[in-house]
PDB file of N, CA and C in Angstrom:
ATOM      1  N   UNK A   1       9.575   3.790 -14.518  1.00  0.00           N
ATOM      2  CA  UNK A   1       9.091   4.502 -13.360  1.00  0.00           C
ATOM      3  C   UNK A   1       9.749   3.916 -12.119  1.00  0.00           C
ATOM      4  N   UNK A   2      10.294   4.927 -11.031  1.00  0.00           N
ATOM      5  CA  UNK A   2      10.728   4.206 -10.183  1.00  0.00           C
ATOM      6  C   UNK A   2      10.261   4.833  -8.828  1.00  0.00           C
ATOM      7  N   UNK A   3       9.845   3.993  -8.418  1.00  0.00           N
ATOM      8  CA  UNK A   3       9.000   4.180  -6.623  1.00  0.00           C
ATOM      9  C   UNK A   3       9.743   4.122  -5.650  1.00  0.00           C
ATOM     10  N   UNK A   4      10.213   5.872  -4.589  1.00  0.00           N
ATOM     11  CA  UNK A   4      10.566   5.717  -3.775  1.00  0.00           C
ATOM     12  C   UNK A   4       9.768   5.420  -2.485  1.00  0.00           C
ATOM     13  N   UNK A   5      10.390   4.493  -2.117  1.00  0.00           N
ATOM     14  CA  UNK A   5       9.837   4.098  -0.369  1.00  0.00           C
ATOM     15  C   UNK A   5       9.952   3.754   0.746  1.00  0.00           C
ATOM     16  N   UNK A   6       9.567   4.202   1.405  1.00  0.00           N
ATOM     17  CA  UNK A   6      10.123   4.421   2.885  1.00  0.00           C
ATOM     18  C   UNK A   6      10.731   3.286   2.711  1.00  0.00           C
ATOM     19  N   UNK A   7      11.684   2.991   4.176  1.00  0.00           N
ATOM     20  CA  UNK A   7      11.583   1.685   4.640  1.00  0.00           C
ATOM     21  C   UNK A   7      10.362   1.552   5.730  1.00  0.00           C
ATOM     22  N   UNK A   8      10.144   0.088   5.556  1.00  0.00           N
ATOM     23  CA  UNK A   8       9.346  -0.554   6.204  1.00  0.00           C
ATOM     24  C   UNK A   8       8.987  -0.056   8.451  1.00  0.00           C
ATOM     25  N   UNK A   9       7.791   0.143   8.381  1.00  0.00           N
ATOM     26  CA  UNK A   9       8.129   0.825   9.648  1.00  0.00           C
ATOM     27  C   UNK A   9       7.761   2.333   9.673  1.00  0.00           C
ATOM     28  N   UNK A  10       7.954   2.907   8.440  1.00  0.00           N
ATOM     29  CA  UNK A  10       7.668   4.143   8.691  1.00  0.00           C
ATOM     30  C   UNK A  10       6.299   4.931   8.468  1.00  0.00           C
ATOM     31  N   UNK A  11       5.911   4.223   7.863  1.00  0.00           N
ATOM     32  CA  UNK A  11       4.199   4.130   7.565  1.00  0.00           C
ATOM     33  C   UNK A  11       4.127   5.530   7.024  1.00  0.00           C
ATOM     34  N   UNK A  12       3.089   5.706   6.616  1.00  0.00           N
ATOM     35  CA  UNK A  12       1.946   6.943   5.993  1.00  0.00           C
ATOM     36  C   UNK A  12       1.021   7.679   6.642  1.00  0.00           C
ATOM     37  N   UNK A  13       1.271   8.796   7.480  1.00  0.00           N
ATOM     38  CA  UNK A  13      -0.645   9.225   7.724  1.00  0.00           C
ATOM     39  C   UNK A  13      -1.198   9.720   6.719  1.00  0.00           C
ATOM     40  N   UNK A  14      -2.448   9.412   7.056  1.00  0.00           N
ATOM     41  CA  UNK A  14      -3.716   9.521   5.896  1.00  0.00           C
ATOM     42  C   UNK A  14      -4.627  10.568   6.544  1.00  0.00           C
ATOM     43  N   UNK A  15      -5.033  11.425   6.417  1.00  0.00           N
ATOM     44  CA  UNK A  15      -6.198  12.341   7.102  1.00  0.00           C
ATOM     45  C   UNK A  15      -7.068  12.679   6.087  1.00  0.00           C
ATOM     46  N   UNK A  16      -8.799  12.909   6.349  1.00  0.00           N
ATOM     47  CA  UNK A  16      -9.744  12.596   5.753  1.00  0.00           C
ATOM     48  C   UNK A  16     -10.497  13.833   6.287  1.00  0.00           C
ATOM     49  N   UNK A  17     -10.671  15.093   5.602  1.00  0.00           N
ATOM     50  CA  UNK A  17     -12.116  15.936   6.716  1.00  0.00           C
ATOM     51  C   UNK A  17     -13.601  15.617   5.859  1.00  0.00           C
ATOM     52  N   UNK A  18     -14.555  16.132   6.284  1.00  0.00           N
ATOM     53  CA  UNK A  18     -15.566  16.658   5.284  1.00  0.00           C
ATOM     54  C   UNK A  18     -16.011  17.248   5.735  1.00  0.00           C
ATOM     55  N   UNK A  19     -16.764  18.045   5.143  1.00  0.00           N
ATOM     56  CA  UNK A  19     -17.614  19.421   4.556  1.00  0.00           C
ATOM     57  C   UNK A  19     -18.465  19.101   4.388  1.00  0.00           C
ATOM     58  N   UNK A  20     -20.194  19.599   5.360  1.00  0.00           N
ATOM     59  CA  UNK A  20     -21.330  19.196   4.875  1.00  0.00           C
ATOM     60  C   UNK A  20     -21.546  20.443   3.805  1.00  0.00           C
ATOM     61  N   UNK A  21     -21.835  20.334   2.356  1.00  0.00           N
ATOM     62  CA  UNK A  21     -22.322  21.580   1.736  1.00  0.00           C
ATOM     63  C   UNK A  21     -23.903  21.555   1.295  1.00  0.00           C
ATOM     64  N   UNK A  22     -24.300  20.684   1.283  1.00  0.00           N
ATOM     65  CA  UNK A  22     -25.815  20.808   1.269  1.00  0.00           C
ATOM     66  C   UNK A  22     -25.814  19.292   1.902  1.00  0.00           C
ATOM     67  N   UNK A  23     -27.167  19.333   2.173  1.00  0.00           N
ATOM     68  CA  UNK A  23     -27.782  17.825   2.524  1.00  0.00           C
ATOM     69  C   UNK A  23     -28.803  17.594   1.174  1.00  0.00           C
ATOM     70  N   UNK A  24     -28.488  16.065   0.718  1.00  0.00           N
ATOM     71  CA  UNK A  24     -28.982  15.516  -0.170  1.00  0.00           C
ATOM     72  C   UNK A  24     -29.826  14.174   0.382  1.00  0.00           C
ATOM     73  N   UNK A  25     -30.952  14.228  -0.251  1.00  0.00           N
ATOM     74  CA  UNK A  25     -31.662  13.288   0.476  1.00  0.00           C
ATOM     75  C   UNK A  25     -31.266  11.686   0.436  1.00  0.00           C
ATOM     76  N   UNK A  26     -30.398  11.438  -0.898  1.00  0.00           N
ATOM     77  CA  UNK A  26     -29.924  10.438  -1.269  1.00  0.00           C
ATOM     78  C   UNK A  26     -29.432   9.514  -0.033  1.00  0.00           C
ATOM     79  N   UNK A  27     -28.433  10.822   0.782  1.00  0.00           N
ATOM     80  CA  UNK A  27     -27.507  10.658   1.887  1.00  0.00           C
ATOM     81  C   UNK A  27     -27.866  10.162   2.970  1.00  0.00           C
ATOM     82  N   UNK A  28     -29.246  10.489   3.113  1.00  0.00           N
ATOM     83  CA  UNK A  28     -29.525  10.247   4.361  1.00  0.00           C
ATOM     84  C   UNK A  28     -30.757  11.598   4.651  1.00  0.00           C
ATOM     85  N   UNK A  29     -31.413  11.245   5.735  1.00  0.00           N
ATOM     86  CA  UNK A  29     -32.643  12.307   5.776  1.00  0.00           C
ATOM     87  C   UNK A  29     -32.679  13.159   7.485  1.00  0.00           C
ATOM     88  N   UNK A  30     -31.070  12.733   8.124  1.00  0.00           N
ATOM     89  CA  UNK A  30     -31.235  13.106   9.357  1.00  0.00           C
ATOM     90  C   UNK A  30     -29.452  13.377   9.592  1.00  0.00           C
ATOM     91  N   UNK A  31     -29.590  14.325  10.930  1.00  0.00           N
ATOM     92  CA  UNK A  31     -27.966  13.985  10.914  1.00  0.00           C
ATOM     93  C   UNK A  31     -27.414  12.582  11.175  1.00  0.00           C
ATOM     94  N   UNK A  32     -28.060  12.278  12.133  1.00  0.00           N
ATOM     95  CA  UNK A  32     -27.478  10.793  12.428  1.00  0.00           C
ATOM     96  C   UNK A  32     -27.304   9.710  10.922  1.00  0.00           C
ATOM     97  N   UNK A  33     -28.146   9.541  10.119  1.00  0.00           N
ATOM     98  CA  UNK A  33     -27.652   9.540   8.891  1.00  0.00           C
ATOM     99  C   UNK A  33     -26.533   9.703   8.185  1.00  0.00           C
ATOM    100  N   UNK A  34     -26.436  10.787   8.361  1.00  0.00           N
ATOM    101  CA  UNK A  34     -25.155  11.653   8.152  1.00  0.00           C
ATOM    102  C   UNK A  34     -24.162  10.600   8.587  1.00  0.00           C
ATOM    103  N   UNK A  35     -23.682  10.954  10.159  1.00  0.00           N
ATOM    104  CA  UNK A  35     -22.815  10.618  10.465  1.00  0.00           C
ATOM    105  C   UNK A  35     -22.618   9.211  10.290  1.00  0.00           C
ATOM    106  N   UNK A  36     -23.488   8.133   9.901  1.00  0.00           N
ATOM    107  CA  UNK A  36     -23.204   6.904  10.273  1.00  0.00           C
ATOM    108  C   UNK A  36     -22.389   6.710   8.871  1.00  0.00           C
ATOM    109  N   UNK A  37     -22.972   6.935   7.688  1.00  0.00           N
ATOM    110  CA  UNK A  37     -22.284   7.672   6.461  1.00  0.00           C
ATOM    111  C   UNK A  37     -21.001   7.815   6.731  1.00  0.00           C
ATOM    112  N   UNK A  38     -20.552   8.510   7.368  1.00  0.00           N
ATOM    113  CA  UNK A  38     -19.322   9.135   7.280  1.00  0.00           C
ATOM    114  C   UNK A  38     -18.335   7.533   8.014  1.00  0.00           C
ATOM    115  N   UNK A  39     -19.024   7.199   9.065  1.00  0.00           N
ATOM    116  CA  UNK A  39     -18.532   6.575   9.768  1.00  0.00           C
ATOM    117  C   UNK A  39     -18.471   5.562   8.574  1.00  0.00           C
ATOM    118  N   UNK A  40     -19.518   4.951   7.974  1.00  0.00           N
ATOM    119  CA  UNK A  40     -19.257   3.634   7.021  1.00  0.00           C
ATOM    120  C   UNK A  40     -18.062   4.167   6.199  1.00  0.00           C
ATOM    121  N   UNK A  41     -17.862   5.198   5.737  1.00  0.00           N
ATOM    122  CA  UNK A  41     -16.824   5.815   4.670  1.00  0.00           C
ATOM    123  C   UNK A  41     -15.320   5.661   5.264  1.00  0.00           C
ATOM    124  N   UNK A  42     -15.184   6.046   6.215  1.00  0.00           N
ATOM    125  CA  UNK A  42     -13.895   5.939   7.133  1.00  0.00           C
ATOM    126  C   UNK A  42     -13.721   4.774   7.279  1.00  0.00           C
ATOM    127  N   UNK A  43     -14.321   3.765   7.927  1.00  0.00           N
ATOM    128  CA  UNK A  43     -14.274   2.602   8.094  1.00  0.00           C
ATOM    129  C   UNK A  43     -13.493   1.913   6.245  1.00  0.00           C
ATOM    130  N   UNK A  44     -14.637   2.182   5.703  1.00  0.00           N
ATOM    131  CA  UNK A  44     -14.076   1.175   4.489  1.00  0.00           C
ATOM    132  C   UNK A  44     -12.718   2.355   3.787  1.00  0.00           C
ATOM    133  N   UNK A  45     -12.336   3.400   3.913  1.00  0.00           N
ATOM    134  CA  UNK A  45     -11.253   3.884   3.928  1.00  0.00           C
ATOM    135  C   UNK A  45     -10.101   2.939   4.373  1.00  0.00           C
ATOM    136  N   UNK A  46     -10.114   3.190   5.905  1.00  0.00           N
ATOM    137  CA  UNK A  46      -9.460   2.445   6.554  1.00  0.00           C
ATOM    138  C   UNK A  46      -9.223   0.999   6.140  1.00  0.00           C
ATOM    139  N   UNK A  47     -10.222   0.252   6.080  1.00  0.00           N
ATOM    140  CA  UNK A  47      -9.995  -0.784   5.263  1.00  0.00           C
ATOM    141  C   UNK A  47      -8.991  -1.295   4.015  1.00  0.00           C
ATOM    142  N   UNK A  48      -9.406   0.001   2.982  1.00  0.00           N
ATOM    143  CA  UNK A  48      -8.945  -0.442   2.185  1.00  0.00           C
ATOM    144  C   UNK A  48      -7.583   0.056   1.808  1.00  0.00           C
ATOM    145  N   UNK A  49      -7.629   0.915   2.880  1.00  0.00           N
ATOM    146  CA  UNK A  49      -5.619   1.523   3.375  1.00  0.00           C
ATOM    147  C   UNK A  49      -4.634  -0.116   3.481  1.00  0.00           C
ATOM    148  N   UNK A  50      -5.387  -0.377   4.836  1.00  0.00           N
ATOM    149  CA  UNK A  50      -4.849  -1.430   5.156  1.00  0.00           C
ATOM    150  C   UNK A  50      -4.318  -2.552   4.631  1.00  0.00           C
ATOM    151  N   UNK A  51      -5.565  -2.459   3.605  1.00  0.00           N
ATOM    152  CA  UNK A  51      -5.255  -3.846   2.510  1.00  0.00           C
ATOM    153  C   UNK A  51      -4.073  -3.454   1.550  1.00  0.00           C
ATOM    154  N   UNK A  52      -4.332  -2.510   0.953  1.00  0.00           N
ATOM    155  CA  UNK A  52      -3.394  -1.942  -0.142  1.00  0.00           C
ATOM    156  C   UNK A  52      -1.858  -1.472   1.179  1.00  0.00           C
ATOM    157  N   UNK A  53      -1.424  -1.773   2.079  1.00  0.00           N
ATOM    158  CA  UNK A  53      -0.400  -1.900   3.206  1.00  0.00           C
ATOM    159  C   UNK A  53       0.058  -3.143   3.111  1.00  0.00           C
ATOM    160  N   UNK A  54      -1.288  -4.295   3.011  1.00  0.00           N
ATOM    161  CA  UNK A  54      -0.598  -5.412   3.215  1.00  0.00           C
ATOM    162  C   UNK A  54      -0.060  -5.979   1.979  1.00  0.00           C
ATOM    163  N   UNK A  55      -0.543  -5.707   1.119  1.00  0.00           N
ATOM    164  CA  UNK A  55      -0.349  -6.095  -0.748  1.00  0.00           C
ATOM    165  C   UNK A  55       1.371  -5.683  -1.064  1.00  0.00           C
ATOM    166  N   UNK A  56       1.203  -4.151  -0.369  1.00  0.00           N
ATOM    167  CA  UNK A  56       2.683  -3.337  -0.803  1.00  0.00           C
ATOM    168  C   UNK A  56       3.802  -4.484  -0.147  1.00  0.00           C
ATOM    169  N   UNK A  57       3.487  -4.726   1.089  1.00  0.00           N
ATOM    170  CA  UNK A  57       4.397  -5.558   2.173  1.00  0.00           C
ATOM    171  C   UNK A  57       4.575  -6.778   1.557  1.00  0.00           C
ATOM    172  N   UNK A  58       3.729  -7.404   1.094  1.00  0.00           N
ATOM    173  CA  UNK A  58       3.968  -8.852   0.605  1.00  0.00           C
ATOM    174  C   UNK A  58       4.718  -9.186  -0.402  1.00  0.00           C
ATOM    175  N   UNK A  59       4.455  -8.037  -1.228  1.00  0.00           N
ATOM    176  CA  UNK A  59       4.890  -8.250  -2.610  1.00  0.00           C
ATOM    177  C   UNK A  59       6.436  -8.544  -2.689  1.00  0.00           C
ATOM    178  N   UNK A  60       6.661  -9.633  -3.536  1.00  0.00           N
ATOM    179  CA  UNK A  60       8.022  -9.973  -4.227  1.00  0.00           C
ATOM    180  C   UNK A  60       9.408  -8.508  -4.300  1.00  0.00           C
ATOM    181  N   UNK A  61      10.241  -8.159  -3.802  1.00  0.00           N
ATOM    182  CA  UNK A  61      11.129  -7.434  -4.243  1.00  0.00           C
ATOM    183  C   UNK A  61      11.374  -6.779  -5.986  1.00  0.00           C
ATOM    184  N   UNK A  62      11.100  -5.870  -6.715  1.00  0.00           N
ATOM    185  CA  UNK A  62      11.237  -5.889  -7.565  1.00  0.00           C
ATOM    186  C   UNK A  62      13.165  -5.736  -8.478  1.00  0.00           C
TER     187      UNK A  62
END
């Protein structure tokens, strides 16, 4: 298998929507609920973009 990739510098956008299709109580019982949800989700998105950015970058030349 062989992985083409950018060079370094050129980065990736990532875009994320959602769709409320029902409300589940699991989720949360308010909008604000909701959104903080979403917000924790993006956040650890983001996160774990980042990390898996820095892993790619570090890594040994193959």
């Amino acid at each position: 298998m062989e992985l083409d990739l950018p060079p370094p510098g050129r980065g990736t956008v990532v875009e994320q929507s959602w769709q409320l299709l029902r409300l589940d109580p699991v989720l949360g019982a308010t909008r604000g609920d909701l959104d903080a949800l979403r917000d924790y989700m993006a956040n650890s998105a983001e996160t774990t973009l980042l990390s898996l950015a820095q892993w790619i970058a570090e890594a040994p030349p193959v």
